[in-house]
PDB file of N, CA and C in Angstrom:
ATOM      1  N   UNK A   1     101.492  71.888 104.824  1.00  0.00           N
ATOM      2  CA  UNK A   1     100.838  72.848 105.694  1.00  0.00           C
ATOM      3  C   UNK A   1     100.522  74.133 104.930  1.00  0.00           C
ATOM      4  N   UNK A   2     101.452  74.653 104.207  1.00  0.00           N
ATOM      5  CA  UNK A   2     101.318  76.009 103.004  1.00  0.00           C
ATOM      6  C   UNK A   2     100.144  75.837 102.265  1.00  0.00           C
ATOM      7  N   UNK A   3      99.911  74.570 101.383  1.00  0.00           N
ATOM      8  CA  UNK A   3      98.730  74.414 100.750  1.00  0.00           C
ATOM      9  C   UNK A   3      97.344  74.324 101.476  1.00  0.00           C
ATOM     10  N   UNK A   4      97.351  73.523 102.990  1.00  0.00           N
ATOM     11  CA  UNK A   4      96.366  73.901 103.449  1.00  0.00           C
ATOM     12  C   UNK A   4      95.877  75.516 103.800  1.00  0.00           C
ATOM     13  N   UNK A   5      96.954  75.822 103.995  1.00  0.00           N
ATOM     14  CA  UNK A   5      96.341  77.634 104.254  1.00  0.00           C
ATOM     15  C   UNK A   5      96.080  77.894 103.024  1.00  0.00           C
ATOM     16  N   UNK A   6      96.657  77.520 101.807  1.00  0.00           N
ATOM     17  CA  UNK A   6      95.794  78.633 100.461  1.00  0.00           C
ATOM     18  C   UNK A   6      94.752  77.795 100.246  1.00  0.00           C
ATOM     19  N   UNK A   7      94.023  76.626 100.567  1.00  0.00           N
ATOM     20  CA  UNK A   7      92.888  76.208  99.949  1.00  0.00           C
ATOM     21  C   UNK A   7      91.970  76.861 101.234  1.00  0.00           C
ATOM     22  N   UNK A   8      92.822  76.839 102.438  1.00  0.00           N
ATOM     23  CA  UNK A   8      91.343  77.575 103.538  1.00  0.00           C
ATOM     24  C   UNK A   8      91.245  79.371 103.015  1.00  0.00           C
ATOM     25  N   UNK A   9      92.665  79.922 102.790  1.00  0.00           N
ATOM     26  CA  UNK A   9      92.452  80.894 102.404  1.00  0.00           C
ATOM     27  C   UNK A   9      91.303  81.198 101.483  1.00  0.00           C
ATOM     28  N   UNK A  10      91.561  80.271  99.928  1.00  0.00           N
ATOM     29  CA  UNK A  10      90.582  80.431  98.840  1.00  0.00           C
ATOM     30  C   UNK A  10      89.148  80.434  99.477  1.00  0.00           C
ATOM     31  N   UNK A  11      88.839  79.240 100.175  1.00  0.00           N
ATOM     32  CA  UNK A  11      87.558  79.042 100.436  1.00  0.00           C
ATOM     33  C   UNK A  11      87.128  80.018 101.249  1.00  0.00           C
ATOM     34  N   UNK A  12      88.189  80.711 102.166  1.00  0.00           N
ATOM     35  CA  UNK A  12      87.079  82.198 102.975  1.00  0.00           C
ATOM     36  C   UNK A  12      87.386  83.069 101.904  1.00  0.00           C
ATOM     37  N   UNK A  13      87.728  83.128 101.117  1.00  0.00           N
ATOM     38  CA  UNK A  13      87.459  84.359  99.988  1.00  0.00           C
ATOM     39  C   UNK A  13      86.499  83.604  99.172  1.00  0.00           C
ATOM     40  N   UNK A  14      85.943  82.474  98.837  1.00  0.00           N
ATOM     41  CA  UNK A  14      84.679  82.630  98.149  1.00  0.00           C
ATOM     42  C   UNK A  14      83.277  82.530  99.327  1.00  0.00           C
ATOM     43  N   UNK A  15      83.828  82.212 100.191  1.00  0.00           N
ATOM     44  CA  UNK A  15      82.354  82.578 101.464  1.00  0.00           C
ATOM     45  C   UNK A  15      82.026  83.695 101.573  1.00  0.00           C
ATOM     46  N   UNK A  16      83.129  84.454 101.341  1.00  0.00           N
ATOM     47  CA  UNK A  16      83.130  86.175 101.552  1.00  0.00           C
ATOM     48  C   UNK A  16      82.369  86.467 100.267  1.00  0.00           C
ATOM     49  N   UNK A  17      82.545  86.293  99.584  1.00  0.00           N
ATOM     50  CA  UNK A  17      82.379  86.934  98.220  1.00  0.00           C
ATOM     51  C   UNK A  17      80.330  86.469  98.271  1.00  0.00           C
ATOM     52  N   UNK A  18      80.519  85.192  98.366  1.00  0.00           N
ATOM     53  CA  UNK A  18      79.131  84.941  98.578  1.00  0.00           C
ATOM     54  C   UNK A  18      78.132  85.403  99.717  1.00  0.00           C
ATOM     55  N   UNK A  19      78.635  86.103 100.999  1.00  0.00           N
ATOM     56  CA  UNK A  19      78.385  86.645 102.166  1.00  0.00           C
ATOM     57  C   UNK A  19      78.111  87.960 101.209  1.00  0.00           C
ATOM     58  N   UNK A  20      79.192  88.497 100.480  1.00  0.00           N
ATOM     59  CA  UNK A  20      78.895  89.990 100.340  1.00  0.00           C
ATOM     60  C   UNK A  20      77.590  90.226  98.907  1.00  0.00           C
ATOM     61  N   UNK A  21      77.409  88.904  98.256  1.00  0.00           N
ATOM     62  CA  UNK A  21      76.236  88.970  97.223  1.00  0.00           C
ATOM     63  C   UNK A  21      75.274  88.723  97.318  1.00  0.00           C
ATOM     64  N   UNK A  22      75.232  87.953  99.120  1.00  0.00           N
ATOM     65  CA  UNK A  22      73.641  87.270  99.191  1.00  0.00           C
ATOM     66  C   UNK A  22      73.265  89.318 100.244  1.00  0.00           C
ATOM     67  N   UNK A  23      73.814  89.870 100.646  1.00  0.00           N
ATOM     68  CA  UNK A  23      73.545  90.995 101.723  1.00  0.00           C
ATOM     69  C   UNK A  23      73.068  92.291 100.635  1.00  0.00           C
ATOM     70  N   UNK A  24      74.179  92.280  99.231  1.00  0.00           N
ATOM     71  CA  UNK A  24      73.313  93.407  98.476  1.00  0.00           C
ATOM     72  C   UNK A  24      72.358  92.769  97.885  1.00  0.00           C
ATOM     73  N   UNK A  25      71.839  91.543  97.848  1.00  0.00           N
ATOM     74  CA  UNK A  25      70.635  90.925  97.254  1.00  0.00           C
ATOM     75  C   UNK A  25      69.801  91.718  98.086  1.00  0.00           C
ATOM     76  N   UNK A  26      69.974  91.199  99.915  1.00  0.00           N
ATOM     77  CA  UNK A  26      68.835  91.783 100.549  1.00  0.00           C
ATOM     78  C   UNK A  26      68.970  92.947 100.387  1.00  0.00           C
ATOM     79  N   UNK A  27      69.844  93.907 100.381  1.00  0.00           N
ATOM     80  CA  UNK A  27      69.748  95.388 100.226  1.00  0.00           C
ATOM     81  C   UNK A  27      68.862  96.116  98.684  1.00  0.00           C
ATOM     82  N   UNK A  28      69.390  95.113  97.928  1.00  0.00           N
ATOM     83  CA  UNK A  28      68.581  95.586  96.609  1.00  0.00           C
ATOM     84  C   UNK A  28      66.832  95.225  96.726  1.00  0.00           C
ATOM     85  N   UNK A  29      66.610  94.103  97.334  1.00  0.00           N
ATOM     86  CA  UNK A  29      65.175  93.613  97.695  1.00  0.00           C
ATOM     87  C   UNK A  29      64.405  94.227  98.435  1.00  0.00           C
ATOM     88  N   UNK A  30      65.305  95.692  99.522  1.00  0.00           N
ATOM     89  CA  UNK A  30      64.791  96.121 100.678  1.00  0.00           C
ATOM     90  C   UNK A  30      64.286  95.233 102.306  1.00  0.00           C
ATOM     91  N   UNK A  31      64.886  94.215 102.015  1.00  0.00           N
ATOM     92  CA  UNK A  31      65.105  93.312 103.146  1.00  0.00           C
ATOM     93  C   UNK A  31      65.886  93.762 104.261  1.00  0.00           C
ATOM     94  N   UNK A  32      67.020  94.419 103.860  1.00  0.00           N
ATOM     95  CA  UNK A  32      67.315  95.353 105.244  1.00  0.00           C
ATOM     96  C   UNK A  32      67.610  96.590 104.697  1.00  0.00           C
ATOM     97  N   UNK A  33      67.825  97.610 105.509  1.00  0.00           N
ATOM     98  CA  UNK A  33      68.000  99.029 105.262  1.00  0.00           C
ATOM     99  C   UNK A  33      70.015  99.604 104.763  1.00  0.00           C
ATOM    100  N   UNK A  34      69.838  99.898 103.860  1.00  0.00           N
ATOM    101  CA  UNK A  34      71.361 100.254 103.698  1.00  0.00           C
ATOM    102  C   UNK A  34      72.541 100.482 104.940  1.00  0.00           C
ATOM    103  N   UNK A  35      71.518 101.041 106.194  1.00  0.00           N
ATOM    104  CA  UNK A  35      72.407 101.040 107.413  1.00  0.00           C
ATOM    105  C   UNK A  35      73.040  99.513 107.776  1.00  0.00           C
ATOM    106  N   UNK A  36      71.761  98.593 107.788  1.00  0.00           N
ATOM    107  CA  UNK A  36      71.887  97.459 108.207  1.00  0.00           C
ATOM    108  C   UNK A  36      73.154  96.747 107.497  1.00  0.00           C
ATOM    109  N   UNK A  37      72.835  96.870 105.953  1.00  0.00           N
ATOM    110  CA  UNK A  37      74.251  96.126 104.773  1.00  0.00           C
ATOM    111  C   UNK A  37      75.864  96.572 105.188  1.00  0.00           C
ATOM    112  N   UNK A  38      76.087  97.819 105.516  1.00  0.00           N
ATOM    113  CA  UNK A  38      77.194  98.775 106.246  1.00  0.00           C
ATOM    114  C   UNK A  38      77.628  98.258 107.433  1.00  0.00           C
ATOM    115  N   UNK A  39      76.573  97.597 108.450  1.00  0.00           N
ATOM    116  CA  UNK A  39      77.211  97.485 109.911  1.00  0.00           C
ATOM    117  C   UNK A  39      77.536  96.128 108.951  1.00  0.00           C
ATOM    118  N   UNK A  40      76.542  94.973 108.391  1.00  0.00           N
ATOM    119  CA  UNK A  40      76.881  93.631 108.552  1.00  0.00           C
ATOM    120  C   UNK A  40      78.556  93.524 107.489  1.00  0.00           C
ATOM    121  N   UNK A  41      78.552  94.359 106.573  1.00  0.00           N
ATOM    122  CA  UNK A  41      80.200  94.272 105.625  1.00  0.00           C
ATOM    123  C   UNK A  41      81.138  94.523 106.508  1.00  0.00           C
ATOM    124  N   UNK A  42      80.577  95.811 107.423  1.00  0.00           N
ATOM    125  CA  UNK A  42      82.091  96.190 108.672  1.00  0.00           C
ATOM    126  C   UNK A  42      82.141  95.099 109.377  1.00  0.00           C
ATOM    127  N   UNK A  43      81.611  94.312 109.738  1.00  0.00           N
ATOM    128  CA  UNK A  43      81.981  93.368 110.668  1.00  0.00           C
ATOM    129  C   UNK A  43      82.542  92.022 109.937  1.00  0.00           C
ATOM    130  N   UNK A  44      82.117  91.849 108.788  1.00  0.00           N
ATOM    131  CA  UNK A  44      82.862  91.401 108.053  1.00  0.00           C
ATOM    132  C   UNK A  44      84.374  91.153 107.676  1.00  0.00           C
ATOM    133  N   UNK A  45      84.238  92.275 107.293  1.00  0.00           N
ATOM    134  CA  UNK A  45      85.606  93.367 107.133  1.00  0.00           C
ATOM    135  C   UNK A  45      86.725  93.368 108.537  1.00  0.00           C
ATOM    136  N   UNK A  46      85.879  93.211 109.643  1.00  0.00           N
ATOM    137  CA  UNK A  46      86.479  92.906 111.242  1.00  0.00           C
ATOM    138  C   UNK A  46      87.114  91.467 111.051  1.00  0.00           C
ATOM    139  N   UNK A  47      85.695  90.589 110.805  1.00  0.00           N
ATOM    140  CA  UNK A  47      86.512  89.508 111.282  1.00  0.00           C
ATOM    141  C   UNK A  47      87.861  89.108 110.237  1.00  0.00           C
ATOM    142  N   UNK A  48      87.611  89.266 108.542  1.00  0.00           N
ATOM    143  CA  UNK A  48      88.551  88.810 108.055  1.00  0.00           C
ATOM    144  C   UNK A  48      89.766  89.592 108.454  1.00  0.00           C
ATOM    145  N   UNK A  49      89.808  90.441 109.095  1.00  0.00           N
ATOM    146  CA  UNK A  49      91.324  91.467 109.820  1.00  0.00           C
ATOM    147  C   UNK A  49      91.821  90.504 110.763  1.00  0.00           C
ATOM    148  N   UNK A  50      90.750  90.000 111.154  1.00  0.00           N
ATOM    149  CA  UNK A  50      91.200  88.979 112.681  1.00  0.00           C
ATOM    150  C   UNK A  50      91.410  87.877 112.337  1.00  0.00           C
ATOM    151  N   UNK A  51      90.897  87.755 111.082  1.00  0.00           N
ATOM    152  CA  UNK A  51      91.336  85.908 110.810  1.00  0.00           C
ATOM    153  C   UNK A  51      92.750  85.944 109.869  1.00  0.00           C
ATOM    154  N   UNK A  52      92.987  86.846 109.316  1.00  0.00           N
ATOM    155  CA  UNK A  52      94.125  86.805 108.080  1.00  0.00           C
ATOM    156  C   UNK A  52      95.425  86.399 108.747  1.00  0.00           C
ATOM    157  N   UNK A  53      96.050  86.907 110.185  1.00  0.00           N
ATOM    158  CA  UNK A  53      97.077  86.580 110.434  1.00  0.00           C
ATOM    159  C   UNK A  53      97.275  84.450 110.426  1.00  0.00           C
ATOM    160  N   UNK A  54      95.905  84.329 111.340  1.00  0.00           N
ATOM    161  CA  UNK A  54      95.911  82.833 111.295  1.00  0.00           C
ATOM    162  C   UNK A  54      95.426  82.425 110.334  1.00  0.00           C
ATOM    163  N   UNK A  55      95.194  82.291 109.221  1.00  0.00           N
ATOM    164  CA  UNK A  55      95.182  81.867 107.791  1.00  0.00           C
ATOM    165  C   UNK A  55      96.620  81.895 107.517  1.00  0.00           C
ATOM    166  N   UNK A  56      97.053  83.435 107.393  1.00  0.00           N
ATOM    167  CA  UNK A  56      98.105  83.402 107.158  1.00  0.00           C
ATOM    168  C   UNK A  56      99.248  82.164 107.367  1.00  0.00           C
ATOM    169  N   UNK A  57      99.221  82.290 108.367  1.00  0.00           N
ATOM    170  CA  UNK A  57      99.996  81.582 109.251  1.00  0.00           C
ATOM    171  C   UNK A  57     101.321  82.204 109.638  1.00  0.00           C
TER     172      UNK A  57
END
């Protein structure tokens, strides 16, 4: 059960990581407005707060 939480763990830390490189892509492209990159990381930033305990376990 331990190993399943660090391989789900790993894998939402590379979704994240890829969530947070495809958003400054659009930010660097001007695809959305720097406001826009800020709300979509905070909520980000929300859910992994809300998911860490149950990862955790």
């Amino acid at each position: 059960m331990e190993k399943e939480s660090s391989i789900e763990l790993q894998q939402l830390i590379q979704l994240t990581q890829k969530f947070l490189d495809f958003t400054k892509s659009l930010l660097e492209r001007g695809n959305i407005t720097e406001e826009q990159y800020i709300q979509m990381t905070e909520h980000k930033i929300r859910f992994l707060e809300d998911i860490y305990p149950r990862v955790k376990g």
